[in-house]
C-alpha atoms as a PDB file:
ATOM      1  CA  UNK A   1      17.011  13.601  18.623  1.00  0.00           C
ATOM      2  CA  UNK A   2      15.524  14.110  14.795  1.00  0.00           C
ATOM      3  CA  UNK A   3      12.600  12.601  14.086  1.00  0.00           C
ATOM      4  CA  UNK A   4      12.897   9.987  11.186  1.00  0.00           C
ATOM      5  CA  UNK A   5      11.526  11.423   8.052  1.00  0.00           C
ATOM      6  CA  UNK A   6       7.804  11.639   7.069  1.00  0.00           C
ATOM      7  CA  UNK A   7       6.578   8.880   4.644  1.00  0.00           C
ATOM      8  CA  UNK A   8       3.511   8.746   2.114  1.00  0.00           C
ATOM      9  CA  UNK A   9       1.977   6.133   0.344  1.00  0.00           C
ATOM     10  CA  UNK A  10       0.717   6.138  -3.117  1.00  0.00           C
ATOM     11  CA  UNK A  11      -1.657   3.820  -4.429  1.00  0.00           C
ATOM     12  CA  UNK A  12      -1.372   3.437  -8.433  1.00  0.00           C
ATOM     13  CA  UNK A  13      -4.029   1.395  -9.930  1.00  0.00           C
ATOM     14  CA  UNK A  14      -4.791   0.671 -13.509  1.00  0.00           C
ATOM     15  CA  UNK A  15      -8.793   1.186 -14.586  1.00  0.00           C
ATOM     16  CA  UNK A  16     -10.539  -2.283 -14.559  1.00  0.00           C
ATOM     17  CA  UNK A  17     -11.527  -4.340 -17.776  1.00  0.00           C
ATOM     18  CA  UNK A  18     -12.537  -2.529 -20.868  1.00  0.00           C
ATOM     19  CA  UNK A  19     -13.713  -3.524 -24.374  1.00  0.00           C
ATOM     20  CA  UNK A  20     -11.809  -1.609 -26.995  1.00  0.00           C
ATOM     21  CA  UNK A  21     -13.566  -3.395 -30.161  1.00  0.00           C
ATOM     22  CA  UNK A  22     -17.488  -4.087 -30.408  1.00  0.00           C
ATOM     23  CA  UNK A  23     -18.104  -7.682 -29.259  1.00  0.00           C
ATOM     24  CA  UNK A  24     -20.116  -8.398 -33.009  1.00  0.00           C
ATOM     25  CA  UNK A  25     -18.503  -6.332 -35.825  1.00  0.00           C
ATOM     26  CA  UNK A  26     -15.192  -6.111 -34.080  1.00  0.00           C
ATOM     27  CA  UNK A  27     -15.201  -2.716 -35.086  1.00  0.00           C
ATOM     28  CA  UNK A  28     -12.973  -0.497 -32.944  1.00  0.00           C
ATOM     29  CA  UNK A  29     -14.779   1.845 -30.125  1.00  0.00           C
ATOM     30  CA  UNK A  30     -13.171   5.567 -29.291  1.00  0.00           C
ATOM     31  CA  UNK A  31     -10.969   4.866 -26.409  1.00  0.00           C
ATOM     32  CA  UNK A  32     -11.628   8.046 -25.532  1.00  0.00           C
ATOM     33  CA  UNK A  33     -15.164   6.884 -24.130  1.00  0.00           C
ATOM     34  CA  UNK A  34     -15.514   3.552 -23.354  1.00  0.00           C
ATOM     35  CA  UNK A  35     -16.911   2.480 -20.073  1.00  0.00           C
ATOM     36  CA  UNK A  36     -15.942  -0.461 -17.938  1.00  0.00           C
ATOM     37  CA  UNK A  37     -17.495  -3.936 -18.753  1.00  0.00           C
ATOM     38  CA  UNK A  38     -19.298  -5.866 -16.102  1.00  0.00           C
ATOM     39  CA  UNK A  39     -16.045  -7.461 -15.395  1.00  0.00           C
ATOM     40  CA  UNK A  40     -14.092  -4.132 -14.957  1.00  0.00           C
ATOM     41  CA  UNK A  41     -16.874  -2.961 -12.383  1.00  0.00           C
ATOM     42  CA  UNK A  42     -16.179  -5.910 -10.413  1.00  0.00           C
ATOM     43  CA  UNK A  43     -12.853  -5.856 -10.287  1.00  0.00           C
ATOM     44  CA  UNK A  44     -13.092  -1.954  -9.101  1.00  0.00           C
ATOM     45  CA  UNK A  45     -15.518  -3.246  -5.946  1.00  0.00           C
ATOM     46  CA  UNK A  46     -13.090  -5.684  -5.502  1.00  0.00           C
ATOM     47  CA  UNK A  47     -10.146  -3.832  -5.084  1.00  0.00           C
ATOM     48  CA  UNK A  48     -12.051  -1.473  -2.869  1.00  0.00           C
ATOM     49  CA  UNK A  49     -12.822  -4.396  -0.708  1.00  0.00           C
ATOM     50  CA  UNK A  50      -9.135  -5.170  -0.338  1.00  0.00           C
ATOM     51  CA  UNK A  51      -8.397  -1.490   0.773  1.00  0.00           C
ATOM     52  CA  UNK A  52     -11.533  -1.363   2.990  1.00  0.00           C
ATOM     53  CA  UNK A  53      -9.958  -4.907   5.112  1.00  0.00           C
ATOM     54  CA  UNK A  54      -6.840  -3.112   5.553  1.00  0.00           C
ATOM     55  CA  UNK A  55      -8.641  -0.011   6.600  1.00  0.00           C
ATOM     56  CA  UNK A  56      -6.947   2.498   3.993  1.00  0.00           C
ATOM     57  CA  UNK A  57      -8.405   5.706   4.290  1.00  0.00           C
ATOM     58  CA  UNK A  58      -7.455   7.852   1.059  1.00  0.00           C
ATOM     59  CA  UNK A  59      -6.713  11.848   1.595  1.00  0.00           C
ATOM     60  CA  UNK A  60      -6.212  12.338  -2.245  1.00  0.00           C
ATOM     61  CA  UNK A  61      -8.068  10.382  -5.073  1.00  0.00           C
ATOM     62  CA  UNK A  62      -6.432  11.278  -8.851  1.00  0.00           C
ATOM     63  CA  UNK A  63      -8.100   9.701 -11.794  1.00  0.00           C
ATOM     64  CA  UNK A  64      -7.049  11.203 -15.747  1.00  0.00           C
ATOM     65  CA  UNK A  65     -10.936  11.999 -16.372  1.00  0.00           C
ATOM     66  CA  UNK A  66     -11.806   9.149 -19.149  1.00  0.00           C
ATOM     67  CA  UNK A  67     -14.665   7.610 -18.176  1.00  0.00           C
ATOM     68  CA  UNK A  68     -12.833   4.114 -17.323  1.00  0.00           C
ATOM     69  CA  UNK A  69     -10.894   5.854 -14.764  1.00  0.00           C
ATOM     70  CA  UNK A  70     -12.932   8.005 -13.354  1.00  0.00           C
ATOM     71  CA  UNK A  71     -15.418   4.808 -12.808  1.00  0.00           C
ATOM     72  CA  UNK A  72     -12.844   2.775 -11.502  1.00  0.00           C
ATOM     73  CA  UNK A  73     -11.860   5.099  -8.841  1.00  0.00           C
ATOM     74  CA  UNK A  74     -16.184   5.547  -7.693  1.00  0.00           C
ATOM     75  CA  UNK A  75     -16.223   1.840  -7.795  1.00  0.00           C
ATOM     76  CA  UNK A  76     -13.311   1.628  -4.948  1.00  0.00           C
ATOM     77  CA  UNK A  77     -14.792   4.394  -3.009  1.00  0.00           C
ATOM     78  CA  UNK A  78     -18.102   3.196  -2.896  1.00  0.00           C
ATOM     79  CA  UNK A  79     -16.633  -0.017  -0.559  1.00  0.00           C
ATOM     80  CA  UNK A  80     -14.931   2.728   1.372  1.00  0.00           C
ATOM     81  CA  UNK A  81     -17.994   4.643   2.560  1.00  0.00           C
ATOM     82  CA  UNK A  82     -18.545   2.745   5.950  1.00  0.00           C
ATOM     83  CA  UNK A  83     -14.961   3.471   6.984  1.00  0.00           C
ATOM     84  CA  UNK A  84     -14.558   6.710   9.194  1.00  0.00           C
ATOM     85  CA  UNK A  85     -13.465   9.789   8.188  1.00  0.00           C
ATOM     86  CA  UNK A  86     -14.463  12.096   5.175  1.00  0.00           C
ATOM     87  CA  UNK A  87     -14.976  10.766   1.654  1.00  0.00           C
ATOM     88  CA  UNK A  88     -12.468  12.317  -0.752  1.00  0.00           C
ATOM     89  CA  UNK A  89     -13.548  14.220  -3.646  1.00  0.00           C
ATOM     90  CA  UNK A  90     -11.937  12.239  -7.059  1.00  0.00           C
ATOM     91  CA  UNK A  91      -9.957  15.235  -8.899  1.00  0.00           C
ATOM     92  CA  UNK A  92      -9.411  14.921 -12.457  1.00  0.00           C
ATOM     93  CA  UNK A  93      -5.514  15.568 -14.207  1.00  0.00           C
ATOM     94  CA  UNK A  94      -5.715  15.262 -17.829  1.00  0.00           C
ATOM     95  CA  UNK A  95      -1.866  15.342 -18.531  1.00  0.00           C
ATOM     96  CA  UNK A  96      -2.111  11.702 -17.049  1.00  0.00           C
ATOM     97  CA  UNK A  97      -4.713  10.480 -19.381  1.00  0.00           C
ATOM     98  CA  UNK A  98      -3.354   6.988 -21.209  1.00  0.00           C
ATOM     99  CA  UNK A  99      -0.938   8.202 -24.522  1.00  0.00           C
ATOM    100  CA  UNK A 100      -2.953   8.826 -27.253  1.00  0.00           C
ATOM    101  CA  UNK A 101      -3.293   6.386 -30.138  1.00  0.00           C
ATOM    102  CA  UNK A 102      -3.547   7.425 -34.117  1.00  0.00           C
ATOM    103  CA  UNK A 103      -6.657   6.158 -36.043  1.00  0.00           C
ATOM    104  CA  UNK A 104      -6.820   2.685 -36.400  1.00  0.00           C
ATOM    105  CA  UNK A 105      -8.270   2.930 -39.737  1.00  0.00           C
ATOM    106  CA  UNK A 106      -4.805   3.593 -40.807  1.00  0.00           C
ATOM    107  CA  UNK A 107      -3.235   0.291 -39.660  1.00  0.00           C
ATOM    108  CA  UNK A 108      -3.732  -2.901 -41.571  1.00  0.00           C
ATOM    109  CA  UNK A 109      -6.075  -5.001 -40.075  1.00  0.00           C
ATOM    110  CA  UNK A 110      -3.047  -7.829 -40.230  1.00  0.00           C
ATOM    111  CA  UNK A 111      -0.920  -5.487 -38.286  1.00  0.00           C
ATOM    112  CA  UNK A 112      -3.549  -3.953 -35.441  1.00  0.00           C
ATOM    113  CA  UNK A 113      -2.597  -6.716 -32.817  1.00  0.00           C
ATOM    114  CA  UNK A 114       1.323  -6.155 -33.175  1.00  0.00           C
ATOM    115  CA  UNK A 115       0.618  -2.395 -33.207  1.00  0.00           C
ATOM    116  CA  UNK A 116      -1.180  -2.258 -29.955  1.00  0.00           C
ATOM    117  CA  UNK A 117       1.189  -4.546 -27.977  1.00  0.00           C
ATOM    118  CA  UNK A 118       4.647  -3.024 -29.696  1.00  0.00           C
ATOM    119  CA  UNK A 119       5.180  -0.634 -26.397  1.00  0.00           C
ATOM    120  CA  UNK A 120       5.674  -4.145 -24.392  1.00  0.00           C
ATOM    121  CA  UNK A 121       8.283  -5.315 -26.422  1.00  0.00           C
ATOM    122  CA  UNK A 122      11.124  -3.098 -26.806  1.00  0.00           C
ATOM    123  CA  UNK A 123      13.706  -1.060 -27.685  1.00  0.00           C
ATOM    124  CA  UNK A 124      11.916   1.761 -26.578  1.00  0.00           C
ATOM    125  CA  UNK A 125      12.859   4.750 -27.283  1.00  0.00           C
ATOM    126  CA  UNK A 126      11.486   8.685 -27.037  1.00  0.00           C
ATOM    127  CA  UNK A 127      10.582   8.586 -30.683  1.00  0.00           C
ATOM    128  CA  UNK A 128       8.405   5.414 -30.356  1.00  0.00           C
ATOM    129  CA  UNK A 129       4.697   5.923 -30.905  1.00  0.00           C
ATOM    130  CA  UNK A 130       1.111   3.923 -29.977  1.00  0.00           C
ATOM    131  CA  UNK A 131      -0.294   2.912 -32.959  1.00  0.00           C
ATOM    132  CA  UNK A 132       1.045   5.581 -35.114  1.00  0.00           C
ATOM    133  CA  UNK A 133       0.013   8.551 -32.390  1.00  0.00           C
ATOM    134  CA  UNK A 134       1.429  10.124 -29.585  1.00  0.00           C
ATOM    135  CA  UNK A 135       5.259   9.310 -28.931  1.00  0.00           C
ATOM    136  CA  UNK A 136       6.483   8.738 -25.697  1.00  0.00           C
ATOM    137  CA  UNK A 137       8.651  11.763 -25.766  1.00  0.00           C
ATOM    138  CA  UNK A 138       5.542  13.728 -25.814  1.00  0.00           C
ATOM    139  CA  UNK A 139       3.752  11.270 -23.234  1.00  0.00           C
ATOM    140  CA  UNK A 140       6.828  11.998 -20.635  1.00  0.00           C
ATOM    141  CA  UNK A 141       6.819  15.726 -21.438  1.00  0.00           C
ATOM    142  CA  UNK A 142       3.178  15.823 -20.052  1.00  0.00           C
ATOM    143  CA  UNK A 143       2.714  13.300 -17.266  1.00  0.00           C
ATOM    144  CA  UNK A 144       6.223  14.019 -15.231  1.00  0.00           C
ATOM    145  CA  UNK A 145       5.651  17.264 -14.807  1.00  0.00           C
ATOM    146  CA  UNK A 146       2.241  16.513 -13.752  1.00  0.00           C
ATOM    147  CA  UNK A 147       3.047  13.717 -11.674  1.00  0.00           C
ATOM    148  CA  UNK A 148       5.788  16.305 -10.055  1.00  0.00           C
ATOM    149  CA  UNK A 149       3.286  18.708  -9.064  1.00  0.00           C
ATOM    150  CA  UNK A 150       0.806  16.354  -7.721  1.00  0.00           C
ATOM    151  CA  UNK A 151       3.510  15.068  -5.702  1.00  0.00           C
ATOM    152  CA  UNK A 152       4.710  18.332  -4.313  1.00  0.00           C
ATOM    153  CA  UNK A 153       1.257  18.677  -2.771  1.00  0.00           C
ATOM    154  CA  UNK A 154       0.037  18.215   1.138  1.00  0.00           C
ATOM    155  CA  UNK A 155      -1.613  14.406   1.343  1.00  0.00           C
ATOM    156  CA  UNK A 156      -0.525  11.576   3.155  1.00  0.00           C
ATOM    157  CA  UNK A 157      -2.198   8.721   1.353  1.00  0.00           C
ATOM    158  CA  UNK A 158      -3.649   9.001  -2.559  1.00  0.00           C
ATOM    159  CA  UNK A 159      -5.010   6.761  -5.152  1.00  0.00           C
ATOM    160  CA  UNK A 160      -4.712   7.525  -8.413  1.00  0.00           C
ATOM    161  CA  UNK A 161      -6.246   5.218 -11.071  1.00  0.00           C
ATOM    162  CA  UNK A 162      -4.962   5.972 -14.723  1.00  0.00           C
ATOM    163  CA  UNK A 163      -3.501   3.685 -17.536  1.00  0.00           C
ATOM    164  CA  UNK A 164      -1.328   1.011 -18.420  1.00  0.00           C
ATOM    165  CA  UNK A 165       1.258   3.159 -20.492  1.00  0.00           C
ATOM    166  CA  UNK A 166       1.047   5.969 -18.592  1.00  0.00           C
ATOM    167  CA  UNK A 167       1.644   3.733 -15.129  1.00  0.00           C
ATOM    168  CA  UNK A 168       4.249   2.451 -16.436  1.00  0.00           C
ATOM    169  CA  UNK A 169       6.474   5.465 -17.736  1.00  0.00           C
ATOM    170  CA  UNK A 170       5.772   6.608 -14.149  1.00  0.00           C
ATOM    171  CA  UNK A 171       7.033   3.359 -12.740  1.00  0.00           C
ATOM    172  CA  UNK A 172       9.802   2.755 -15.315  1.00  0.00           C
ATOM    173  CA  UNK A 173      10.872   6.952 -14.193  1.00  0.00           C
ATOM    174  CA  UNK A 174      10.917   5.840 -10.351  1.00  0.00           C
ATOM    175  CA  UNK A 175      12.930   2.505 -10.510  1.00  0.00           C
ATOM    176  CA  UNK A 176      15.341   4.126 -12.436  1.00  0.00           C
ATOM    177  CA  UNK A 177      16.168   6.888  -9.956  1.00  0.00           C
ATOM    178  CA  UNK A 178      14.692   9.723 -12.593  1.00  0.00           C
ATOM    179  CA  UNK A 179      15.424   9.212 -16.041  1.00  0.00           C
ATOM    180  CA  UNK A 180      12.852   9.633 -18.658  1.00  0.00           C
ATOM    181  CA  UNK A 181      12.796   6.177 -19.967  1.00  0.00           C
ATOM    182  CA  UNK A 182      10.090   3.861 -20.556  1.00  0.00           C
ATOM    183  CA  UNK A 183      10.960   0.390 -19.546  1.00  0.00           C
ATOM    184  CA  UNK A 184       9.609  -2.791 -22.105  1.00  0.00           C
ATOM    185  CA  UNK A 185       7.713  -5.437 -20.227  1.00  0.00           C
ATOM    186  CA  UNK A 186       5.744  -3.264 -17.791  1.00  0.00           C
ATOM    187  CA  UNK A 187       2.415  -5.249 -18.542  1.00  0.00           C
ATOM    188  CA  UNK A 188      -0.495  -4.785 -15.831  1.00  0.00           C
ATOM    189  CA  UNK A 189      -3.450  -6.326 -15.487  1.00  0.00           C
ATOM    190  CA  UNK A 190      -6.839  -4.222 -15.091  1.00  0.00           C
ATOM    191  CA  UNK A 191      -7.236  -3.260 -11.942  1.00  0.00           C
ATOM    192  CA  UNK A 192      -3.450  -4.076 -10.977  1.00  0.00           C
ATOM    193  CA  UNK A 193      -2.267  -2.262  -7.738  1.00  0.00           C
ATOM    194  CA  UNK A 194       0.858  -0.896  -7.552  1.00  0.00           C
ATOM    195  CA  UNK A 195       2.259   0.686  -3.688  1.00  0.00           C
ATOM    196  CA  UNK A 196       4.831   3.168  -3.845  1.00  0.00           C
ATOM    197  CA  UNK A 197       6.380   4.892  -0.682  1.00  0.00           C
ATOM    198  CA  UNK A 198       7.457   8.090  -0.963  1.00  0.00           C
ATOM    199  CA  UNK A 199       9.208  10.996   1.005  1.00  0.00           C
ATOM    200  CA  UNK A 200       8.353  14.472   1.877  1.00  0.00           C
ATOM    201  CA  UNK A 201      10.092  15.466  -1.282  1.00  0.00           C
ATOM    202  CA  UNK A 202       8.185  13.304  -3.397  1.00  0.00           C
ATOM    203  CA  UNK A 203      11.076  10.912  -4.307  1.00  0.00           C
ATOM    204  CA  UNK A 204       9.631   6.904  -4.407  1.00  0.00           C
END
């Protein structure tokens, strides 16, 4: 008799609450360094707490290597370090850091709210961009193929914590059986949780 096949689970959580624009000029901060807030912090223990009641043990831990991932991601394993087992290390894949916005100081200040929040709306397409930067052509053409490999490897349960757009042109790839599309309306909170089973050959 064959045995059924293998499954995995992968955990894909967006990084907790972040402050893109200085709380008294409203000035806007380099997303390429901003920490968590108070708030995101908590929500990261939280959602470690979660995982540690259901006793989740990860074997992988991916974050993109911005600073509000890669805290989000020590914030869940510190409420994992009384579970047995071995710790994982939390690896770093830049192709799945968030798609990278132009300079704000280009954008009108009347048109900076509709600019960040156009990728929720729709049509989307290849050609459209995040606030006059990267496309999401050239987001796809990095994180898939990243994604891919990552999937390909030996691990039987993973978290990785990375970004709203980026989680959901992974999502938006899966649900639609492999095509590189980016589906409007994928809006997560920070800190949402996303469980995806997968097979042996990496197909959710």
């Amino acid at each position: 008799m064959s045995l059924p096949p293998r499954r995995r689970r992968l955990y894909l959580m967006r990084h907790g609450a972040v402050r893109y624009f200085d709380p008294v000029s409203g000035a806007p901060l380099p997303a390429e360094t901003v920490p968590l807030t108070e708030e995101g912090q908590a929500q990261a223990r939280a959602a470690g707490r979660l995982f540690a009641a259901q006793g989740v043990r990860f074997d992988r831990v991916i974050c993109s290597g911005l600073p509000r991932t890669r805290q989000t991601a020590e914030g869940v394993l510190a409420e994992l370090a009384d579970l047995p087992g071995p710790r994982p290390a939390i690896e770093t894949c830049a192709a799945l850091q968030e798609i990278h916005g132009g300079r704000l100081r280009d954008i009108a200040p009347a048109e900076v709210v509709a600019a960040f929040t156009a990728l929720q709306r729709g049509p989307l397409t290849e050609a459209s961009r995040f606030l006059q930067g990267e496309s999401l052509g050239e987001l796809l053409d990095r994180a898939l193929p990243a994604a891919q490999a990552l999937l390909a490897e030996p691990w039987d349960c993973a978290l990785w914590v990375l970004h709203g757009v980026v989680n959901a042109a992974l999502l938006s790839h899966w649900v639609s059986g492999g095509q590189r599309v980016v589906l409007p309306g994928w809006q997560q909170n920070p800190a949402a949780i996303n469980v995806i089973d997968l097979g042996d050959d990496g197909s959710a």
